[in-house]
Protein backbone atom coordinates (compact mmCIF):
# COMPACT_ATOMS: atom_id res chain seq x y z
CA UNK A 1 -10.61 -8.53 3.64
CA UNK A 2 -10.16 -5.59 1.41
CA UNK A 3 -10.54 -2.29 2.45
CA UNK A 4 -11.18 0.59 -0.34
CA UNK A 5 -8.59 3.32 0.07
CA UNK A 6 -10.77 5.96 -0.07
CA UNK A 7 -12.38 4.20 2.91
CA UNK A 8 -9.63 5.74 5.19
CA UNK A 9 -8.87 9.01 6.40
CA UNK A 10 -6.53 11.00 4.46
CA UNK A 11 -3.59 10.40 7.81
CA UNK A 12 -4.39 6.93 7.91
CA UNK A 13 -3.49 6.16 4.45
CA UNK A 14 -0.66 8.32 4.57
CA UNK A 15 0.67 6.56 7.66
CA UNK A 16 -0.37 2.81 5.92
CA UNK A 17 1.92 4.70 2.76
CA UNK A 18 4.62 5.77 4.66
CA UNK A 19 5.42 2.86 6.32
CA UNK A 20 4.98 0.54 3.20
CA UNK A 21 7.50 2.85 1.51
CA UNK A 22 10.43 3.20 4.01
CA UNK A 23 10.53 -0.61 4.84
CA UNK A 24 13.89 -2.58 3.90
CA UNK A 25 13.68 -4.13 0.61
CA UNK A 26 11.05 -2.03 -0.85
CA UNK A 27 11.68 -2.15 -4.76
CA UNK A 28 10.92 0.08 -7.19
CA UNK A 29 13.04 -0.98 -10.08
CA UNK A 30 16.24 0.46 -11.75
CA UNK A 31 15.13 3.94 -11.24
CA UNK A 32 16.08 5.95 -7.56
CA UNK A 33 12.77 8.11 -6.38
CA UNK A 34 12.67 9.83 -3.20
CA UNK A 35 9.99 9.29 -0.65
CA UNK A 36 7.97 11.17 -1.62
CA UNK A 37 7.79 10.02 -5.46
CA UNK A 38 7.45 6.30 -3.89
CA UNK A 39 4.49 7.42 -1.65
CA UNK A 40 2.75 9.37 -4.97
CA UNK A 41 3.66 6.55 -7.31
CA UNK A 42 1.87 3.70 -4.47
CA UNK A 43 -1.25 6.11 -3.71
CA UNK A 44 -1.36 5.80 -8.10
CA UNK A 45 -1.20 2.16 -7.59
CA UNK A 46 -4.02 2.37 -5.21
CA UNK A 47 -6.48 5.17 -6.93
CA UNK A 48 -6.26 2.52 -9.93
CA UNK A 49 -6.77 -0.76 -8.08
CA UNK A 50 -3.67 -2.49 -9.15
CA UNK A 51 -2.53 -2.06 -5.42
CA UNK A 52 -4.65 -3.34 -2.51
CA UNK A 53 -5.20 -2.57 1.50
CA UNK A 54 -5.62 -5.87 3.07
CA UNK A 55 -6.77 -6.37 6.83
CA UNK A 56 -5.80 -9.48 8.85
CA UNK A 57 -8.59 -10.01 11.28
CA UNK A 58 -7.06 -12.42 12.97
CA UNK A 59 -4.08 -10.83 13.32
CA UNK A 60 -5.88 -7.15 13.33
CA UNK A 61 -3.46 -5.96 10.88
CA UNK A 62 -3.29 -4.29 7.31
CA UNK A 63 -0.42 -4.20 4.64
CA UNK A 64 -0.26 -3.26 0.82
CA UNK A 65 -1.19 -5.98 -1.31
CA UNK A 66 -0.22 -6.45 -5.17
CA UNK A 67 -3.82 -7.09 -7.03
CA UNK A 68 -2.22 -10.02 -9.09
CA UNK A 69 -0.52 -11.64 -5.95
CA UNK A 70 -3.60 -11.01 -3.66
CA UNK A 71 -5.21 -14.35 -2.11
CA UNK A 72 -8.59 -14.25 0.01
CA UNK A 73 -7.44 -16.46 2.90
């Protein structure tokens, strides 16, 4: 299921950010940002749709989705 950004409150998608953006293996190409940059540049990817919140029922989770890699399962 997706779940509109704007749907959360303003901590909650900060938190859902932050941890998206300080896991291992996060990439964000040749260039080095800082945290903050990575957290502006994903709420961007969000505002514009090209970035997704998914929710898990079954597993009662949620996670950052890429709009051209997302799958309804």
């Amino acid at each position: 299921m997706i779940i509109p950004y704007d749907a959360l409150s303003e901590s909650a998608l900060q938190d859902l950010i932050e941890d998206f953006v300080t896991r291992e293996g996060t990439d964000y190409g040749r260039n080095e940002m800082s945290m903050q940059e990575k957290a502006e540049h994903l709420l961007a990817l969000l505002k514009s749709g090209d970035m997704l919140i998914s929710y898990n029922e079954d597993t009662q989770s949620c996670g950052l989705v890429n709009k051209e890699k997302y799958t309804d399962k």
